[in-house]
N, C-alpha and C. Protein backbone atom coordinates (compact mmCIF):
# COMPACT_ATOMS: atom_id res chain seq x y z
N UNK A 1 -18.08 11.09 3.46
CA UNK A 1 -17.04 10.11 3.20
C UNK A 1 -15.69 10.70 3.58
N UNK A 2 -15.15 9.42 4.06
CA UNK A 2 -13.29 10.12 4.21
C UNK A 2 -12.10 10.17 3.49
N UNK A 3 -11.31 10.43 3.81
CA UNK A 3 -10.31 10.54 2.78
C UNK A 3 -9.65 8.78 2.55
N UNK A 4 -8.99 8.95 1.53
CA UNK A 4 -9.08 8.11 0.36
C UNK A 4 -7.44 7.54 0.59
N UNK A 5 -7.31 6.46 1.76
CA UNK A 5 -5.82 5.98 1.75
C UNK A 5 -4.99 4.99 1.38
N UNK A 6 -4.32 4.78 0.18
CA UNK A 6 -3.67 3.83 -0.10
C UNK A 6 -2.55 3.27 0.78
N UNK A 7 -2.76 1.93 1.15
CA UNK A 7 -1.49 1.45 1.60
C UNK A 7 -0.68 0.45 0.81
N UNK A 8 0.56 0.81 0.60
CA UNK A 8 1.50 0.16 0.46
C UNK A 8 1.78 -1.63 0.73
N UNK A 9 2.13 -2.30 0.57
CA UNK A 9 2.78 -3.87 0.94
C UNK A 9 3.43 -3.79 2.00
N UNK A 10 4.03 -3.10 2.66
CA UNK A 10 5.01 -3.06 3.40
C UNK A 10 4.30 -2.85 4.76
N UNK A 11 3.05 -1.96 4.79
CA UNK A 11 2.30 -1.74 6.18
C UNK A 11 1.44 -2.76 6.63
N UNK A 12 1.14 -3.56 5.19
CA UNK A 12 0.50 -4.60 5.25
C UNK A 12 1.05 -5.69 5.63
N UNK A 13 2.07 -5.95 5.43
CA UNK A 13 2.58 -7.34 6.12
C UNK A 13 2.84 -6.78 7.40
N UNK A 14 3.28 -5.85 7.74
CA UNK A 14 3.44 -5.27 9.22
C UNK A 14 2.25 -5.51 10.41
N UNK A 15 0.88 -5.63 9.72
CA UNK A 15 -0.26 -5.70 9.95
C UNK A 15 -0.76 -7.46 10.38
N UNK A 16 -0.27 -7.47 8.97
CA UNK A 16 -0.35 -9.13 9.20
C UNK A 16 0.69 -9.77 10.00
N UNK A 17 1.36 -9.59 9.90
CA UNK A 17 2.23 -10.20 10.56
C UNK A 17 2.70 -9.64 12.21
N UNK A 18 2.21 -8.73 12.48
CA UNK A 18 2.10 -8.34 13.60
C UNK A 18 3.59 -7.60 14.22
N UNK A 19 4.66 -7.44 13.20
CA UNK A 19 5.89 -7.14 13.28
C UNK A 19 6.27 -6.21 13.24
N UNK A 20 6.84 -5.71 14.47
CA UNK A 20 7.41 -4.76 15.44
C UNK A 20 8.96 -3.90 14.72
N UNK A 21 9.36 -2.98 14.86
CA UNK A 21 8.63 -2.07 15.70
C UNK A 21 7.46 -0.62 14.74
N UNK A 22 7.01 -1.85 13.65
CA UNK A 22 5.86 -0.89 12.82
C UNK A 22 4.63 -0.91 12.78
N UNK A 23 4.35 -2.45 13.62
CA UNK A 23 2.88 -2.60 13.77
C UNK A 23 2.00 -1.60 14.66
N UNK A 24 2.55 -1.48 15.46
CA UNK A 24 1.52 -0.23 16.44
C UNK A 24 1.63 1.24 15.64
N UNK A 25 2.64 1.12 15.10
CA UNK A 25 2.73 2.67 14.41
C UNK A 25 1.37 2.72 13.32
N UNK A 26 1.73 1.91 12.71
CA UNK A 26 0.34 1.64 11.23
C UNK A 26 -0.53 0.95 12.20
N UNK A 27 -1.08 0.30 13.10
CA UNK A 27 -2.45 0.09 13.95
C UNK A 27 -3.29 1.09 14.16
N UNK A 28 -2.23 2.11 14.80
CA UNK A 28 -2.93 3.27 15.26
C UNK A 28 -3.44 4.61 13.99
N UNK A 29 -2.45 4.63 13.36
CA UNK A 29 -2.55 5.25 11.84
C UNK A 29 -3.77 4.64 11.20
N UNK A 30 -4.38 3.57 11.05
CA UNK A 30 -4.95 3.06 10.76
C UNK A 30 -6.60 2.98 11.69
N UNK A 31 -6.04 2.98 12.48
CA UNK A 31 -7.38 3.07 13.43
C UNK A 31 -7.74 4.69 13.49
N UNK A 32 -6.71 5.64 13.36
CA UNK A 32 -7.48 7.00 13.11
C UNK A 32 -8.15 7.27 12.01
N UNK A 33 -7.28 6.39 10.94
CA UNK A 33 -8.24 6.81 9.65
C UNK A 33 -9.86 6.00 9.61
N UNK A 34 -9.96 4.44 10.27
CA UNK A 34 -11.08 4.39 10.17
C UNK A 34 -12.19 4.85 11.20
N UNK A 35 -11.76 5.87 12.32
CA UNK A 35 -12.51 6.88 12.95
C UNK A 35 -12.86 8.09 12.36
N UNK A 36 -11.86 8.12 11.23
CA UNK A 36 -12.50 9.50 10.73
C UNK A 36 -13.33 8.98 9.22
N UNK A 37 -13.77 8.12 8.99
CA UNK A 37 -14.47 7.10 7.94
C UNK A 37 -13.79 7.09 6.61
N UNK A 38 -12.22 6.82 6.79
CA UNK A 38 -11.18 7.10 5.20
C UNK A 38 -11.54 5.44 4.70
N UNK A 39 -11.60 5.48 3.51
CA UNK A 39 -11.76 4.36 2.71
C UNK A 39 -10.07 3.79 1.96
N UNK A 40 -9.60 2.34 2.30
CA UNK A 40 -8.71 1.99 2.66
C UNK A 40 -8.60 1.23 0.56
N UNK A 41 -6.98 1.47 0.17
CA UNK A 41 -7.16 1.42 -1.34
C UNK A 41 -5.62 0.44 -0.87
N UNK A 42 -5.26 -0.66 -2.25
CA UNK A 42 -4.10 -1.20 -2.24
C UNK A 42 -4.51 -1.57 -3.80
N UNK A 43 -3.31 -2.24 -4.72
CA UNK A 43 -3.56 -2.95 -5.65
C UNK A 43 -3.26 -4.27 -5.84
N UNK A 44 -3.23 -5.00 -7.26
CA UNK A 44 -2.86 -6.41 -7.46
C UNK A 44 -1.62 -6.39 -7.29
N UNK A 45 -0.74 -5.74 -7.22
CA UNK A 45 0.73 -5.32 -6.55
C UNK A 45 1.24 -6.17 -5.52
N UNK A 46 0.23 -5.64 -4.88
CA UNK A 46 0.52 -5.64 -3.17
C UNK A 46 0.20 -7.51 -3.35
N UNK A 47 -0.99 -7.92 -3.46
CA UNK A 47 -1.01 -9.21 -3.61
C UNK A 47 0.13 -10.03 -3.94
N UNK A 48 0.51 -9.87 -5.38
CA UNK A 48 1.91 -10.45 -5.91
C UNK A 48 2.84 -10.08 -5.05
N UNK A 49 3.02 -8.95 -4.49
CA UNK A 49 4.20 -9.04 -3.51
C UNK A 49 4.20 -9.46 -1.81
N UNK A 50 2.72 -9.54 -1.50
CA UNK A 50 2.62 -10.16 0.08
C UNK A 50 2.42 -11.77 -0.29
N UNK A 51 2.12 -12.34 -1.18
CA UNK A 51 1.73 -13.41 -1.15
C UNK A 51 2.60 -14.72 -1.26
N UNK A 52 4.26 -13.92 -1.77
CA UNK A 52 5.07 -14.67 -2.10
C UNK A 52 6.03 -15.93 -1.18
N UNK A 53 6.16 -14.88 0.03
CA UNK A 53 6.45 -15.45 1.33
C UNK A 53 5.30 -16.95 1.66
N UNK A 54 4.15 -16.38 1.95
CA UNK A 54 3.32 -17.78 2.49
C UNK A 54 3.33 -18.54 0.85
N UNK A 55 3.06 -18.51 -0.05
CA UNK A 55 3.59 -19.41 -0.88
C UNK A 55 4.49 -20.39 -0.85
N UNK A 56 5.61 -19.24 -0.67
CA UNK A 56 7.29 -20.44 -0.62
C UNK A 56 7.02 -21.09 0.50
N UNK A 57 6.17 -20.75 1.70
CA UNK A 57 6.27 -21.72 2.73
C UNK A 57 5.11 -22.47 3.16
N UNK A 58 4.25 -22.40 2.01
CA UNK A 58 2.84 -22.92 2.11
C UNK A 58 2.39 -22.72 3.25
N UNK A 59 2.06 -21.84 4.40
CA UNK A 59 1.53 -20.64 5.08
C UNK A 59 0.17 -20.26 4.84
N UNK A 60 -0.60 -21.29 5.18
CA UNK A 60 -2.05 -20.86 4.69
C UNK A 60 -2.61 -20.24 5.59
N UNK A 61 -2.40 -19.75 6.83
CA UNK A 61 -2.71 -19.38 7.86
C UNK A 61 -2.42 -17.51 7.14
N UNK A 62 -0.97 -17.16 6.87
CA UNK A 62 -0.97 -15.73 6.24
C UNK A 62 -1.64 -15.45 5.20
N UNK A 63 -1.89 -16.58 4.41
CA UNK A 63 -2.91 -16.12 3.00
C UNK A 63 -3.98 -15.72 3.75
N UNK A 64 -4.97 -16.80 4.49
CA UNK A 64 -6.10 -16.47 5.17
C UNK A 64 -6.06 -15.14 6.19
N UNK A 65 -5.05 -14.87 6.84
CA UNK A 65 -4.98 -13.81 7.96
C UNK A 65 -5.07 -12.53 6.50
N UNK A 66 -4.27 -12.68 5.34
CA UNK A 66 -4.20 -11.43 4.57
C UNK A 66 -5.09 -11.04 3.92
N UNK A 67 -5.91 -12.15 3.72
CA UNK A 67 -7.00 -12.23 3.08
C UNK A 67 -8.36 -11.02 3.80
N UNK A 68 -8.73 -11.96 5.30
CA UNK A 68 -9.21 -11.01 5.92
C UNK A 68 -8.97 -9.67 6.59
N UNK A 69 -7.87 -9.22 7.00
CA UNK A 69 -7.52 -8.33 6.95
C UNK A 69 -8.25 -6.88 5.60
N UNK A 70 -7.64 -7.86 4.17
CA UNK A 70 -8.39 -7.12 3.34
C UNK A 70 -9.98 -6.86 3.40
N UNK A 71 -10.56 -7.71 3.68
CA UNK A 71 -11.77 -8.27 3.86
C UNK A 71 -12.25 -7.26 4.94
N UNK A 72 -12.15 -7.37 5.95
CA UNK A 72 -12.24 -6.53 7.39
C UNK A 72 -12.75 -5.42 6.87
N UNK A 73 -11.53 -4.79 6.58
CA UNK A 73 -12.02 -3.48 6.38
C UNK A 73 -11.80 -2.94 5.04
N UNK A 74 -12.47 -3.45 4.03
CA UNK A 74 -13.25 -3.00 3.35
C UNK A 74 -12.52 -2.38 1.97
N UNK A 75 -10.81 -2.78 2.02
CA UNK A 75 -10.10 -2.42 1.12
C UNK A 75 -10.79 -2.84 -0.30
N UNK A 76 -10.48 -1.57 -0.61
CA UNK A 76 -10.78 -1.39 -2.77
C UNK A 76 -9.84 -1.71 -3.11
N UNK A 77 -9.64 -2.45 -4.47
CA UNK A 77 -7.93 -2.98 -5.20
C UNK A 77 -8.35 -1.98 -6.33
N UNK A 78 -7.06 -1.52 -6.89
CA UNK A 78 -6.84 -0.64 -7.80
C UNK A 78 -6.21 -1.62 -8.59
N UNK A 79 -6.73 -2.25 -9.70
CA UNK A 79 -5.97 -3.02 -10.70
C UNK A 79 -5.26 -2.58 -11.59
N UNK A 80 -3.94 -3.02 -12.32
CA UNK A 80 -3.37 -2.36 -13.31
C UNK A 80 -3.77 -2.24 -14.72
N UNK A 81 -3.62 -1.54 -15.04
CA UNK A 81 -4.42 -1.35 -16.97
C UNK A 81 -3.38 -0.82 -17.33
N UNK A 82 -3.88 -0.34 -18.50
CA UNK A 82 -2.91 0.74 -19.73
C UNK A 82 -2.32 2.27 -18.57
N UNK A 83 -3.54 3.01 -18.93
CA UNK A 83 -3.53 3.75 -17.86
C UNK A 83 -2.29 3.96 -16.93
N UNK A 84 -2.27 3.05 -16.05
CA UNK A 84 -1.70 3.05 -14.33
C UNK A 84 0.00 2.75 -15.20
N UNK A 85 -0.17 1.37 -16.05
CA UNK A 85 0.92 1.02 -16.74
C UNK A 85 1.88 2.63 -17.31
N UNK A 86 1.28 3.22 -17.94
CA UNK A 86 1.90 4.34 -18.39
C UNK A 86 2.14 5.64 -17.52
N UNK A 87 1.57 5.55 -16.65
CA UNK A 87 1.23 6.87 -15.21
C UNK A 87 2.95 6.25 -14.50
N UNK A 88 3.35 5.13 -14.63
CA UNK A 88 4.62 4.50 -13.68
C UNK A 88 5.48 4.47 -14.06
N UNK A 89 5.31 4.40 -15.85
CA UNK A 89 6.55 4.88 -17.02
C UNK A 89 6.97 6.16 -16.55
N UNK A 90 6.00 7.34 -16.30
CA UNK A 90 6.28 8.45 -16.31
C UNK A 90 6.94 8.99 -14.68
N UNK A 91 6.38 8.28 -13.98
CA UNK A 91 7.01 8.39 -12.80
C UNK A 91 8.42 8.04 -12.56
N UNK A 92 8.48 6.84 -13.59
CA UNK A 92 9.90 5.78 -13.57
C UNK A 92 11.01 6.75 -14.08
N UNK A 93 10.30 7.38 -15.31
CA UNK A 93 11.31 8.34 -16.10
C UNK A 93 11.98 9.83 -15.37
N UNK A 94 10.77 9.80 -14.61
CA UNK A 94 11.18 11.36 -13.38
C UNK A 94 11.83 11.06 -12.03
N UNK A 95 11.90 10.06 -11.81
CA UNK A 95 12.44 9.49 -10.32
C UNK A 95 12.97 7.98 -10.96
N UNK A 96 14.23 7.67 -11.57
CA UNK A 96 14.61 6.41 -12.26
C UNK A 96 15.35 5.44 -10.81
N UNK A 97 15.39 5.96 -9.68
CA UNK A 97 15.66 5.33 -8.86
C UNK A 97 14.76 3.99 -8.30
N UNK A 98 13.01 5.08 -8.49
CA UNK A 98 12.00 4.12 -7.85
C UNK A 98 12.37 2.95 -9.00
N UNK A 99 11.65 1.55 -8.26
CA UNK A 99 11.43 0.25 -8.91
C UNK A 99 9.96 0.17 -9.17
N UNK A 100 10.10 -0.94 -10.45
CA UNK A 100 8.69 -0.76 -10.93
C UNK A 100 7.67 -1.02 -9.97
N UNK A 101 7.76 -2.24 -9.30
CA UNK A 101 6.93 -2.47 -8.10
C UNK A 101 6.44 -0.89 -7.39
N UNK A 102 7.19 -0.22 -7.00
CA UNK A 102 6.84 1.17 -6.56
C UNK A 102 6.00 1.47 -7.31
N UNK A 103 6.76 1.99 -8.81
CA UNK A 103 6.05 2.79 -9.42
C UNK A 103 4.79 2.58 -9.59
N UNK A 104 4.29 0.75 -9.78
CA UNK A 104 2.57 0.97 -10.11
C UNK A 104 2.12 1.37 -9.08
N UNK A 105 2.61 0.71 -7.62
CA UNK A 105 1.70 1.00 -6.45
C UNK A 105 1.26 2.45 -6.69
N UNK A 106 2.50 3.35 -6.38
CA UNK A 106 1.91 5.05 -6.95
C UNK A 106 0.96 5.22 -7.34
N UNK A 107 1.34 4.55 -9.05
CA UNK A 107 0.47 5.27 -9.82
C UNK A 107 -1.11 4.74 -10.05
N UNK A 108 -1.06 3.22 -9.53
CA UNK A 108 -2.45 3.06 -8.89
C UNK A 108 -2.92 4.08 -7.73
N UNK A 109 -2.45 4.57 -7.00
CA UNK A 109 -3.15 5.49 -5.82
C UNK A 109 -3.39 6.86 -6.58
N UNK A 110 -2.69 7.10 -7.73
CA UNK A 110 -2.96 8.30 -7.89
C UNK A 110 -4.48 8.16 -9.34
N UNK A 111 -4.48 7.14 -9.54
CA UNK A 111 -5.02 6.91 -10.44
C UNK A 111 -6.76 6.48 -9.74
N UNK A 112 -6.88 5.64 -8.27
CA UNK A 112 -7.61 5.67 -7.65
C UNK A 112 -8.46 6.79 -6.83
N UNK A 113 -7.10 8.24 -6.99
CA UNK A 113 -7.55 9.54 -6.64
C UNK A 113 -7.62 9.29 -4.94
N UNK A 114 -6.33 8.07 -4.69
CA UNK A 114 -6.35 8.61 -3.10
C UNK A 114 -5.19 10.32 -2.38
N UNK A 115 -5.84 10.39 -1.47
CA UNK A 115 -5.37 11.05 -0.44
C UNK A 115 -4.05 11.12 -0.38
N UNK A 116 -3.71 10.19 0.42
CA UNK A 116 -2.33 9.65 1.04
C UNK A 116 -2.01 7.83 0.63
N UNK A 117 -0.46 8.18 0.47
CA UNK A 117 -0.16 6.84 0.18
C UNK A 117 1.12 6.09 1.28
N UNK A 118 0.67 5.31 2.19
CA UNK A 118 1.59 5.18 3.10
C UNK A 118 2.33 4.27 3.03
N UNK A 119 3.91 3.95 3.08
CA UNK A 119 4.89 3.13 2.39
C UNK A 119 5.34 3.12 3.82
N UNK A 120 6.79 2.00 3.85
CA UNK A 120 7.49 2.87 4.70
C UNK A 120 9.46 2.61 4.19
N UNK A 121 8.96 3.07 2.56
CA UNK A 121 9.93 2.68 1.78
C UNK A 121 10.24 4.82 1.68
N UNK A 122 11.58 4.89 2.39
CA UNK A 122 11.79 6.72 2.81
C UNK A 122 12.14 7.26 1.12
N UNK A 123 12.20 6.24 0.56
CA UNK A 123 13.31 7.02 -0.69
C UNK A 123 11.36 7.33 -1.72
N UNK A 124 10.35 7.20 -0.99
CA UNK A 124 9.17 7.45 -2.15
C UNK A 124 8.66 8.51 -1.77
N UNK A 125 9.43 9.52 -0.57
CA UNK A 125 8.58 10.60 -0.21
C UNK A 125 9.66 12.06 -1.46
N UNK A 126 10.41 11.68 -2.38
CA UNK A 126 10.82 12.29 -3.51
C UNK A 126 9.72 12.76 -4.00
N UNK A 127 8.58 11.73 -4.18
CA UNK A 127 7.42 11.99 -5.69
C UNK A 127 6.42 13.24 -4.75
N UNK A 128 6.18 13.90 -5.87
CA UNK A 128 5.89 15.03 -5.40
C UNK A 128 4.35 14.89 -6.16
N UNK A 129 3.80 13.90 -6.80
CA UNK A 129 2.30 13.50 -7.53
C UNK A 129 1.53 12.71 -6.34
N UNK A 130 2.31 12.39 -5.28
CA UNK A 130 1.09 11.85 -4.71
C UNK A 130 2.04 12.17 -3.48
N UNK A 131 0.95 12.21 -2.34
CA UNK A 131 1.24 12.55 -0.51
C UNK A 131 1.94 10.98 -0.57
N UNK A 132 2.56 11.23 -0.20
CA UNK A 132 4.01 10.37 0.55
C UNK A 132 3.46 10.46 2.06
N UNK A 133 2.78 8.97 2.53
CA UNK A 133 3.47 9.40 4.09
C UNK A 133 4.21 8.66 4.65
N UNK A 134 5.39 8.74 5.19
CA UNK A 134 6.47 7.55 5.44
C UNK A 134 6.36 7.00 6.94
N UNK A 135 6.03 5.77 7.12
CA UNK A 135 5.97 5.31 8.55
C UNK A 135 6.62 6.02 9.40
N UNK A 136 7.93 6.21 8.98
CA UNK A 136 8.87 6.22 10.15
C UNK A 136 8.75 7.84 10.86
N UNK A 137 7.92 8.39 10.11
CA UNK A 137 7.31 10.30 10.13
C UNK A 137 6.51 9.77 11.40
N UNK A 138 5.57 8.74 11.40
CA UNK A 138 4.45 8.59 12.19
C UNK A 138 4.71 8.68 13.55
C-alpha cells in the first residue's frame, strides 16, 4: 500500500473545475501518487466547503463532476467527531492565525494518519504536526 494523502478543498475544486494555473500542477501530483498506489483522504469539510458554490448556482453538473471525481478514485472521508473536534482546538490554540475550516481539515489528516496534506493555502505549511505540501512548492 501507498502513502496516505490528504487533499485539501482548494486542489479539489482546481480539479474540478479544471482551473488554471493549478490544475496541471495537482493533475500531475496526483497522477504520481496514484502510480505509486497512495490512497487519496479528504473530509466532510471539504464537502461543506466545495459544495457551496454549485448550490448558490444550482450547478448540478459540479455536484455530479465532484461527486465522481471523489468516486473515481477512491477517496476515504475522514468525518469529524470529538476527537478531530479537539485535535483543531489544539492546533487553533498553537497557530491562532489558522481558521477553523483549516484546522479540522488538519486535524482530520492527522487523525486519518495521512502522509501528506496538500493545500495550496502557504500560511498552513507553519504546522509542524502534519507534512504541509503547498501547491505552489510543486
Amino acid at each position: 500500500m501507498g502513502k496516505r494523502i490528504f487533499i485539501d478543498t482548494n486542489p479539489i475544486i482546481y480539479l474540478v473545475s479544471q482551473q488554471e494555473p493549478f490544475y496541471n500542477k495537482v493533475l500531475k501530483f496526483m497522477s504520481d501518487c496514484i502510480a505509486d498506489d497512495a490512497e487519496f483522504y479528504t473530509s466532510s469539510i471539504t464537502d461543506a466547503e466545495f459544495l457551496v458554490k454549485p448550490f448558490e448556482t444550482n450547478d448540478e453538473n459540479q455536484i455530479k463532476n465532484y461527486k465522481n471525481l471523489l468516486n473515481s478514485l477512491e477517496f476515504l472521508k475522514c468525518f469529524i467527531n470529538e476527537q478531530i473536534g479537539e485535535r483543531a482546538a489544539k492546533l487553533r490554540a498553537k497557530y491562532p492565525d489558522i481558521k477553523l475550516g483549516d484546522a479540522l481539515q488538519l486535524a482530520a489528516s492527522i487523525d486519518c494518519g495521512c502522509d501528506t496534506f496538500l493545500t495550496n493555502d502557504k500560511q498552513l505549511k507553519q504546522v509542524t504536526e502534519a507534512n504541509v505540501l503547498y501547491i505552489g512548492d510543486l
